[in-house]
C-alpha atoms as a PDB file:
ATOM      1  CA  UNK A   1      -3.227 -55.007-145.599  1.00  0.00           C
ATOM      2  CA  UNK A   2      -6.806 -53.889-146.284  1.00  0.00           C
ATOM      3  CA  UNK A   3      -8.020 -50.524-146.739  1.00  0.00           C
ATOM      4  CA  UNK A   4     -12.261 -50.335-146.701  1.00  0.00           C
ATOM      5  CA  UNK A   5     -13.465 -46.974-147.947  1.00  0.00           C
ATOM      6  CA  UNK A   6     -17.051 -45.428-146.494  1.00  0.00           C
ATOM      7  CA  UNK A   7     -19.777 -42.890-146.413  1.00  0.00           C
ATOM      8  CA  UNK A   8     -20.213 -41.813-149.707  1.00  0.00           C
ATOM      9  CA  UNK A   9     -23.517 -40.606-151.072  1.00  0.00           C
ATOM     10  CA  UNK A  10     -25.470 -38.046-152.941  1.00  0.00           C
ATOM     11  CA  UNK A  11     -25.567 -34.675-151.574  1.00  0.00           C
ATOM     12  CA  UNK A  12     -26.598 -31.508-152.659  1.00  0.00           C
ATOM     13  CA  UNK A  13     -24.102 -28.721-153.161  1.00  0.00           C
ATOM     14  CA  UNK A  14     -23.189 -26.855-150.148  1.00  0.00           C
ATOM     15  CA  UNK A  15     -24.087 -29.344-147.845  1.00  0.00           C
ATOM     16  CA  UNK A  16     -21.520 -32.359-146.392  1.00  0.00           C
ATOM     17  CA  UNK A  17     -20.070 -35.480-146.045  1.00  0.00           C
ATOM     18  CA  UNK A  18     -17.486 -37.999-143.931  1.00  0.00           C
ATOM     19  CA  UNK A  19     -15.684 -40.675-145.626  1.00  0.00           C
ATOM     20  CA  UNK A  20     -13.781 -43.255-143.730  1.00  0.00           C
ATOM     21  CA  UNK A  21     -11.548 -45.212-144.105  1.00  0.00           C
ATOM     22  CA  UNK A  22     -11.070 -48.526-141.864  1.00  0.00           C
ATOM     23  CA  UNK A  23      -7.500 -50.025-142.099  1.00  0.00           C
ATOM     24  CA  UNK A  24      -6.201 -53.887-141.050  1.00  0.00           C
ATOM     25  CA  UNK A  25      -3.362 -55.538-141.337  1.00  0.00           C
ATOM     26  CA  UNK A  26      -1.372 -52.332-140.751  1.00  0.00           C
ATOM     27  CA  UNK A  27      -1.574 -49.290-138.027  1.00  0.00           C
ATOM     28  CA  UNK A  28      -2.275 -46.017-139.734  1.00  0.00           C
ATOM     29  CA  UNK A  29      -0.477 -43.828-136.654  1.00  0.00           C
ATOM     30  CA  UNK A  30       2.673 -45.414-138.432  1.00  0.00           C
ATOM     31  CA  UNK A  31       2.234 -44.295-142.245  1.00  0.00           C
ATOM     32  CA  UNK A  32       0.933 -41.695-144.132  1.00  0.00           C
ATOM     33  CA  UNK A  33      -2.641 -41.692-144.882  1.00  0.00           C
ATOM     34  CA  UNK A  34      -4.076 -40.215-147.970  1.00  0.00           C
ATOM     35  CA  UNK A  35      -6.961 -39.847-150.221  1.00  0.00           C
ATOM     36  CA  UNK A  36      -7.346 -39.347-154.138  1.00  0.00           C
ATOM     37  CA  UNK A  37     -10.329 -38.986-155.809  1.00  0.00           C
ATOM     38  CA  UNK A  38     -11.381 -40.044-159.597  1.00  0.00           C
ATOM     39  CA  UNK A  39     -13.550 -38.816-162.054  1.00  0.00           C
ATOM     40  CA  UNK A  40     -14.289 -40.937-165.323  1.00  0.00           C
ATOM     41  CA  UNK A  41     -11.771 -40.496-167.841  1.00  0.00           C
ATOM     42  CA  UNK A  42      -9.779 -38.264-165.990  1.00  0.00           C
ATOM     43  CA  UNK A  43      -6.614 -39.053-163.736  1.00  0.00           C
ATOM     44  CA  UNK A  44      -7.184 -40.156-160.081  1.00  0.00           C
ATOM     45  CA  UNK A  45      -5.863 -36.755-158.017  1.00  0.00           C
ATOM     46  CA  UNK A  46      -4.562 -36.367-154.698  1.00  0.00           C
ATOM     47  CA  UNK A  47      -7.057 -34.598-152.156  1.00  0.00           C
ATOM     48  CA  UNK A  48      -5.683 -34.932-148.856  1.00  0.00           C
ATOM     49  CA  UNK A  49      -2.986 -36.324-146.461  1.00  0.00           C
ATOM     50  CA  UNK A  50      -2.314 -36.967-143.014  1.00  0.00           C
ATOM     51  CA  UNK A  51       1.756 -37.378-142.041  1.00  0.00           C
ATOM     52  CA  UNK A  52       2.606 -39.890-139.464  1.00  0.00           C
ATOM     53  CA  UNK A  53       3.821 -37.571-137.226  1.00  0.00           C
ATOM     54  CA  UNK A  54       0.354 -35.946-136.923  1.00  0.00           C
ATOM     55  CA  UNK A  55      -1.091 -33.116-136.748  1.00  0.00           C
ATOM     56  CA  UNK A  56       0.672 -32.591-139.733  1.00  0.00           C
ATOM     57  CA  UNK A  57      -1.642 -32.607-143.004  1.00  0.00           C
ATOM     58  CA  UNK A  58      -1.684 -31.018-146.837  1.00  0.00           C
ATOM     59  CA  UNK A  59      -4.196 -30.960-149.075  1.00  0.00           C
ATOM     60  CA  UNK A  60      -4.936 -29.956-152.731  1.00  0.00           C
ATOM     61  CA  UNK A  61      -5.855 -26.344-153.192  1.00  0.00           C
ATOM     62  CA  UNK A  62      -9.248 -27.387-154.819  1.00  0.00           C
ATOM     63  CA  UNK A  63     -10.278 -28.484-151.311  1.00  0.00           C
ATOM     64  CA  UNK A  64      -8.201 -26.494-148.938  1.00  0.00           C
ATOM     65  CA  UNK A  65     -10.157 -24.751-146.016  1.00  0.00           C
ATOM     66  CA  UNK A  66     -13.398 -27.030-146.868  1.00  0.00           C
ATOM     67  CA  UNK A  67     -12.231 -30.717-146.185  1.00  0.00           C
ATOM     68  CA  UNK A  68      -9.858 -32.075-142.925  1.00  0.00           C
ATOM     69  CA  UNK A  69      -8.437 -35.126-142.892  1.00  0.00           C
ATOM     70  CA  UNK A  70      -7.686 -37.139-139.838  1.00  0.00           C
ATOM     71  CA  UNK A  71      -7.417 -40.094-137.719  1.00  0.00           C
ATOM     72  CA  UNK A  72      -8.449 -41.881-134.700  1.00  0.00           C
ATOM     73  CA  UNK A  73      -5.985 -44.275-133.869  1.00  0.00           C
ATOM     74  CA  UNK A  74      -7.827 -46.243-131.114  1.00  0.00           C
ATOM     75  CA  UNK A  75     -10.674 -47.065-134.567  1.00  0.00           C
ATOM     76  CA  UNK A  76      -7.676 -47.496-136.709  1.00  0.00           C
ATOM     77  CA  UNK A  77      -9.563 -45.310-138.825  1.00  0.00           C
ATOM     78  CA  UNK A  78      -8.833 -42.285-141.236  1.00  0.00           C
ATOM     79  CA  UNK A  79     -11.438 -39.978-142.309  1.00  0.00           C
ATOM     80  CA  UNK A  80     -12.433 -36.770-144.608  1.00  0.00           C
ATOM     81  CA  UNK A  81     -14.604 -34.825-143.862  1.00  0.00           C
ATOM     82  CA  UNK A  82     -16.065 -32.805-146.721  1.00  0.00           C
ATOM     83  CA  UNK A  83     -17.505 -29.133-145.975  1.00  0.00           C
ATOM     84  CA  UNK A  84     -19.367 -26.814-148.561  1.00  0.00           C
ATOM     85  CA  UNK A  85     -19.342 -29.711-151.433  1.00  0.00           C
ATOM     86  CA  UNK A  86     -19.403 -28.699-154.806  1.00  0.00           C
ATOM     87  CA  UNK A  87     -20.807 -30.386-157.785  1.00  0.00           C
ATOM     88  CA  UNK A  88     -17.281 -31.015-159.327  1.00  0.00           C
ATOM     89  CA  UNK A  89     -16.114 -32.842-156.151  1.00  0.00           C
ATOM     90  CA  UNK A  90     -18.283 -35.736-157.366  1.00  0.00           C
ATOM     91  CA  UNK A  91     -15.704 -38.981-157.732  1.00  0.00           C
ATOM     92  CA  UNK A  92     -14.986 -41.648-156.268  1.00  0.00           C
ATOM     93  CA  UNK A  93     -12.969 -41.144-153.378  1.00  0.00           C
ATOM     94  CA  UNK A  94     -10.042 -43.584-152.413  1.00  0.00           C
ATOM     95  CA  UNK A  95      -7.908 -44.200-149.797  1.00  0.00           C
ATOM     96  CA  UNK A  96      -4.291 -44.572-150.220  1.00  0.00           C
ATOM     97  CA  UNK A  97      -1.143 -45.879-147.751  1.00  0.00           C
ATOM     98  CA  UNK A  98       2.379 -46.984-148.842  1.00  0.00           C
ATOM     99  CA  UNK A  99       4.195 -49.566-146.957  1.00  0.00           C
ATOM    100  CA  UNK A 100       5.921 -52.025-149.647  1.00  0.00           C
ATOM    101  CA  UNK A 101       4.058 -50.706-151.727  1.00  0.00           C
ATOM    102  CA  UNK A 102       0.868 -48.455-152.677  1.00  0.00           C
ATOM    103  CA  UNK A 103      -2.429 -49.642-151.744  1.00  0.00           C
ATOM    104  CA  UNK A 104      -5.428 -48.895-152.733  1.00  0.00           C
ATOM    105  CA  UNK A 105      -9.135 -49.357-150.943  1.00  0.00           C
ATOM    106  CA  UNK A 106     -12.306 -50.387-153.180  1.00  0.00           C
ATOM    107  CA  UNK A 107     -13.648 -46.338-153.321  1.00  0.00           C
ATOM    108  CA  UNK A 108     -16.278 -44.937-152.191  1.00  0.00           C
ATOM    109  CA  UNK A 109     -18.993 -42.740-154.371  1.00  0.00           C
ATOM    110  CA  UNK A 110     -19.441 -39.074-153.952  1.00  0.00           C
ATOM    111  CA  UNK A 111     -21.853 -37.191-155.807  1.00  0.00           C
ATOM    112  CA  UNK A 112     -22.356 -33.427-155.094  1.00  0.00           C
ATOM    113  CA  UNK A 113     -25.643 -32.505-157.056  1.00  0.00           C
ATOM    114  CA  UNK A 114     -29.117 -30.914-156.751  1.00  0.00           C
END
C-alpha cells in the first residue's frame, strides 16, 4: 500500500490549489479516503473525506464550501481541491486510508501567502 501526495505550492491568498493523491497496492473506490493537514507544533487535523459509497463526503468546518474532495477511480486517484486559500491553510497536507491499518502518504507543502 502506497499513498503519494501532490501539487502543493506557494500561493497567494484567495487564489487555489489541487492536491492529489495517487494510491497502489489498494483501490480507493473500496475505502475511505481522507486528508489531514499539519502545521508545526500543532496536531495533524482532519480536512476532508470521501466515503466509499461516494458521493458521500464531510469536511472540517474551517474548509467547508471552499475545498471538495474526490476521486477518479479509473486514475486511482483522490484529490482536493482548494478554493479561496487562506494564509492559515498553510500545512502540509496528507493523505490518509485505513485498511489494516492507517496509512499515511509522504505530504505535500501548502503555503497560502503574499
Amino acid at each position: 500500500v502506497q499513498l503519494v501526495e501532490s501539487g502543493g505550492g506557494l500561493v497567494q491568498p484567495g487564489g487555489s490549489l489541487r492536491l492529489s493523491c495517487a494510491a497502489s497496492g489498494f483501490t480507493v473506490s473500496n475505502y475511505h479516503m481522507s486528508w489531514y493537514r499539519q502545521v508545526p507544533g500543532k496536531e495533524r487535523e482532519f480536512v476532508a473525506q470521501i466515503l466509499r459509497r461516494a458521493p458521500s463526503t464531510n469536511y472540517a468546518d474551517s474548509v467547508k464550501g471552499r475545498f471538495a474532495i474526490s476521486r477518479d477511480s479509473a486514475k486511482n486517484t483522490v484529490y482536493l481541491q482548494m478554493n479561496s486559500l487562506k494564509p492559515e491553510d498553510t500545512a502540509v497536507y496528507y493523505c490518509n486510508t485505513y485498511l489494516d491499518r492507517q496509512y499515511w502518504g509522504q505530504g505535500t507543502q501548502v503555503t497560502v501567502s503574499s
